[in-house]
Protein backbone atom coordinates (compact mmCIF):
# COMPACT_ATOMS: atom_id res chain seq x y z
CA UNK A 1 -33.79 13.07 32.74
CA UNK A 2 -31.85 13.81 29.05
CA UNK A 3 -33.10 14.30 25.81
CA UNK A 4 -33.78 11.26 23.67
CA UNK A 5 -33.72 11.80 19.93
CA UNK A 6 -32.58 9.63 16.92
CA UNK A 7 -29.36 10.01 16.32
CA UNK A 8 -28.52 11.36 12.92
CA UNK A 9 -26.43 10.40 9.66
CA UNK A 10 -23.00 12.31 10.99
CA UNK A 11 -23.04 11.35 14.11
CA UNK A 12 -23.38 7.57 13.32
CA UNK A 13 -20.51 8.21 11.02
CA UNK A 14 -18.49 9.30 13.70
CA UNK A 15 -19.28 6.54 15.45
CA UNK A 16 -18.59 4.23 12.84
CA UNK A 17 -15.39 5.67 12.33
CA UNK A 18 -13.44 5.54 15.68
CA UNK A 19 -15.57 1.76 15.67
CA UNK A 20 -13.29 0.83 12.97
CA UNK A 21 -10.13 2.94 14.04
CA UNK A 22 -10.55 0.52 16.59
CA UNK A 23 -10.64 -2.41 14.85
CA UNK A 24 -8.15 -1.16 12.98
CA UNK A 25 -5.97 -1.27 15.97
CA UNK A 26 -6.68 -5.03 17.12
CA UNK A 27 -6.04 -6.02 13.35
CA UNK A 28 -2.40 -4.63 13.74
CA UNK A 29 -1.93 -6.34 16.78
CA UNK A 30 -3.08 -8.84 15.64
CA UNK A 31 -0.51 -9.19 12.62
CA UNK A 32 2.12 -7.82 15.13
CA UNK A 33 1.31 -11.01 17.49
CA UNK A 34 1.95 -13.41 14.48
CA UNK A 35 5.14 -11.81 13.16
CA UNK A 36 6.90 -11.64 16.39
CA UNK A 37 5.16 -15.51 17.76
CA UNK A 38 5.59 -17.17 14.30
CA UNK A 39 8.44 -15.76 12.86
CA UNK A 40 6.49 -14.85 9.27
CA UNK A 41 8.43 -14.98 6.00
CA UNK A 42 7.30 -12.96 3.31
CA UNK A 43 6.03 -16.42 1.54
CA UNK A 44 4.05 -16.42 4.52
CA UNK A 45 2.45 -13.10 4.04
CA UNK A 46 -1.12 -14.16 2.28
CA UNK A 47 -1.71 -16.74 4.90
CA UNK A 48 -1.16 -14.08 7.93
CA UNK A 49 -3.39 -11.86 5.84
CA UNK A 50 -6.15 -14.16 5.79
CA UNK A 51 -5.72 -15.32 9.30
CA UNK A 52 -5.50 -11.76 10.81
CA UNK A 53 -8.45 -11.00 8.62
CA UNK A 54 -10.46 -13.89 9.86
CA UNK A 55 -9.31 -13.30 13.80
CA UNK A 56 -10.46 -9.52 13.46
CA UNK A 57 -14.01 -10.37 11.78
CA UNK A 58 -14.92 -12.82 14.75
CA UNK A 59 -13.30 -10.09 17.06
CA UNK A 60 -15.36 -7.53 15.41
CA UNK A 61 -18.90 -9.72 15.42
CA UNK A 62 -17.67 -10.39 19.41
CA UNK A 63 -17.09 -6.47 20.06
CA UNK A 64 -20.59 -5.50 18.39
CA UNK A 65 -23.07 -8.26 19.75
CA UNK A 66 -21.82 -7.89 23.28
CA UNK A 67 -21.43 -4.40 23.86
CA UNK A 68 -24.37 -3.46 21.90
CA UNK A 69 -26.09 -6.39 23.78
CA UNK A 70 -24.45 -5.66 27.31
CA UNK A 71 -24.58 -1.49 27.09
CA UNK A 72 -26.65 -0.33 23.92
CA UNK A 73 -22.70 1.01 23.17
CA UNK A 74 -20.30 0.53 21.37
CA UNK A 75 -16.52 2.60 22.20
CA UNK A 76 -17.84 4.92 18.66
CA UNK A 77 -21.34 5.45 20.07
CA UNK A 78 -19.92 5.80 23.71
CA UNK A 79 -17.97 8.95 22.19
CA UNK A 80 -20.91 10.31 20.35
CA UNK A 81 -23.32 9.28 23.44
CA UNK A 82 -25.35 7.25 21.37
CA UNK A 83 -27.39 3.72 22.11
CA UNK A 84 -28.87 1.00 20.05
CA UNK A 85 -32.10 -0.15 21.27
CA UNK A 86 -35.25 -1.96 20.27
CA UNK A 87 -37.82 0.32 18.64
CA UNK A 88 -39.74 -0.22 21.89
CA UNK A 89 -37.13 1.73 23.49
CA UNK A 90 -35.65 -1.74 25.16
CA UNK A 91 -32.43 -2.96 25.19
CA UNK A 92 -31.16 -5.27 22.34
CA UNK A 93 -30.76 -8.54 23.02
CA UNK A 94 -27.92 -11.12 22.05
CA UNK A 95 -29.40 -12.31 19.43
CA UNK A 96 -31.05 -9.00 17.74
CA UNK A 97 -27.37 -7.50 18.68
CA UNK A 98 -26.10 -10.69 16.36
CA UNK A 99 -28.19 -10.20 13.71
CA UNK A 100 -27.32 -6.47 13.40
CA UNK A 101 -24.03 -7.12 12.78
CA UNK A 102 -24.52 -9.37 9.74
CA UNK A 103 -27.16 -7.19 8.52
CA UNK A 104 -24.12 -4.85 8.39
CA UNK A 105 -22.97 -6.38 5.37
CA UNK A 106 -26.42 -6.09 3.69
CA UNK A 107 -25.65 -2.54 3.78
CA UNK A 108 -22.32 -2.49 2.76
CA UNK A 109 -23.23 -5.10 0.11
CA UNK A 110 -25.52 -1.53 -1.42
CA UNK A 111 -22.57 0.00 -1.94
CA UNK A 112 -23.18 2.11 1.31
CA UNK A 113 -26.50 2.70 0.43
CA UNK A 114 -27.84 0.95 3.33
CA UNK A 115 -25.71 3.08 5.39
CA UNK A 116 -26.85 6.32 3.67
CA UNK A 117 -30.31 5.57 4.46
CA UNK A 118 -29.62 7.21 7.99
CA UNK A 119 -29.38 10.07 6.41
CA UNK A 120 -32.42 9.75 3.83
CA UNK A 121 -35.00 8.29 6.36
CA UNK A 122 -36.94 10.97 8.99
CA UNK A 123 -36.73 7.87 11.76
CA UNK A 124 -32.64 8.20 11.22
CA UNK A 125 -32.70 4.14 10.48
CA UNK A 126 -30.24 2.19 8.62
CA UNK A 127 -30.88 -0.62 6.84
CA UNK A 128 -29.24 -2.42 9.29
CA UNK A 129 -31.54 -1.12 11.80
CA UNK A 130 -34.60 -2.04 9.69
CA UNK A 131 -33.95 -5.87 9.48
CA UNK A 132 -33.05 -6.33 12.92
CA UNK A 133 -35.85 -3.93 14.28
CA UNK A 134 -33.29 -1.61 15.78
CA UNK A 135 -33.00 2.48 15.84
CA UNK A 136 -29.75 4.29 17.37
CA UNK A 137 -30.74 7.03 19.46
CA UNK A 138 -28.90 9.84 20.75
CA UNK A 139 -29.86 10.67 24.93
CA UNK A 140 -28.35 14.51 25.57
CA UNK A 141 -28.20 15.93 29.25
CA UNK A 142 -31.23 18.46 29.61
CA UNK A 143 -30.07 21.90 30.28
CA UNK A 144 -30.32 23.21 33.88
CA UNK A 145 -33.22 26.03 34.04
CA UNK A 146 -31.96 29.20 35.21
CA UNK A 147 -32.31 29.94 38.41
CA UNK A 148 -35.35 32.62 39.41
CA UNK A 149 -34.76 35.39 41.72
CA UNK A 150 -37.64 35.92 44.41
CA UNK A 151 -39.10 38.23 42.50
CA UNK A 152 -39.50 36.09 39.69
CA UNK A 153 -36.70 37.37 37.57
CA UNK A 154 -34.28 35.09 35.79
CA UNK A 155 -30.56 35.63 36.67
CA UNK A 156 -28.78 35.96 33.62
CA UNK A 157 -26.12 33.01 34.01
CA UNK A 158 -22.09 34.53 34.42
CA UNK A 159 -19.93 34.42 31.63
């Protein structure tokens, strides 16, 4: 059995931050892909910005709703071993997962306030969280008891 706890404002970051290393990374190839297929000219440049930019949001709403749908996880909350569920505890389904991503802009659109509230809230939830009835928590392994010698003694565990 592990530990289940909310997971907290800097954790979440982390999370959030090798999420969008990530997407980061598929944006690049992305603009790599057109370059080298479509030979871009620097008149060209605006249009591969807005493409690339419009290929990477519908990558990004595809990489969020199914692995947060499919695992709880998402690569960032993999690292940090942390899971988006229902506040029931149950997993989140396609269409909560869907709405949780646009409710992502609703807390960008606060100026990251709606992010912040992670931090601010004692339930650890985002606004985010709060419109599509989601919380993130964070399951830890329990530690192993020490083992007890027959006489009832703990063995002190080896260095």
């Amino acid at each position: 059995m592990s530990e289940v706890r909310p997971a907290g404002f800097w954790i979440r970051a982390v999370a959030l931050v090798i999420d969008l290393l990530v997407l980061m990374l598929v944006e690049g190839s992305f603009r790599l892909a057109a370059r080298r297929l479509g030979g871009v000219t620097a008149d060209d440049s605006a249009l591969l910005h807005g493409m690339t930019s419009l290929f990477t949001l519908i990558f990004a709403a595809v990489y969020v709703t199914v692995l947060h749908a499919g695992t709880g996880q998402t690569i960032g909350k993999l690292a940090v071993r942390a899971h988006v569920v229902l506040l029931d505890g149950g997993p989140v389904p396609v269409g909560v997962s869907l709405l949780r991503f646009v409710a992502y802009f609703a807390s960008c659109l606060t100026f990251g306030l709606g992010y912040l509230m992670a931090g601010l809230r004692h339930d650890k939830r985002a606004l985010h969280d709060l419109i599509a009835g989601t919380r993130v928590e964070r399951r830890l392994p329990e530690r192993a008891a020490a083992p007890v010698e027959p006489s009832g003694a703990a063995i002190p565990p080896v260095a």
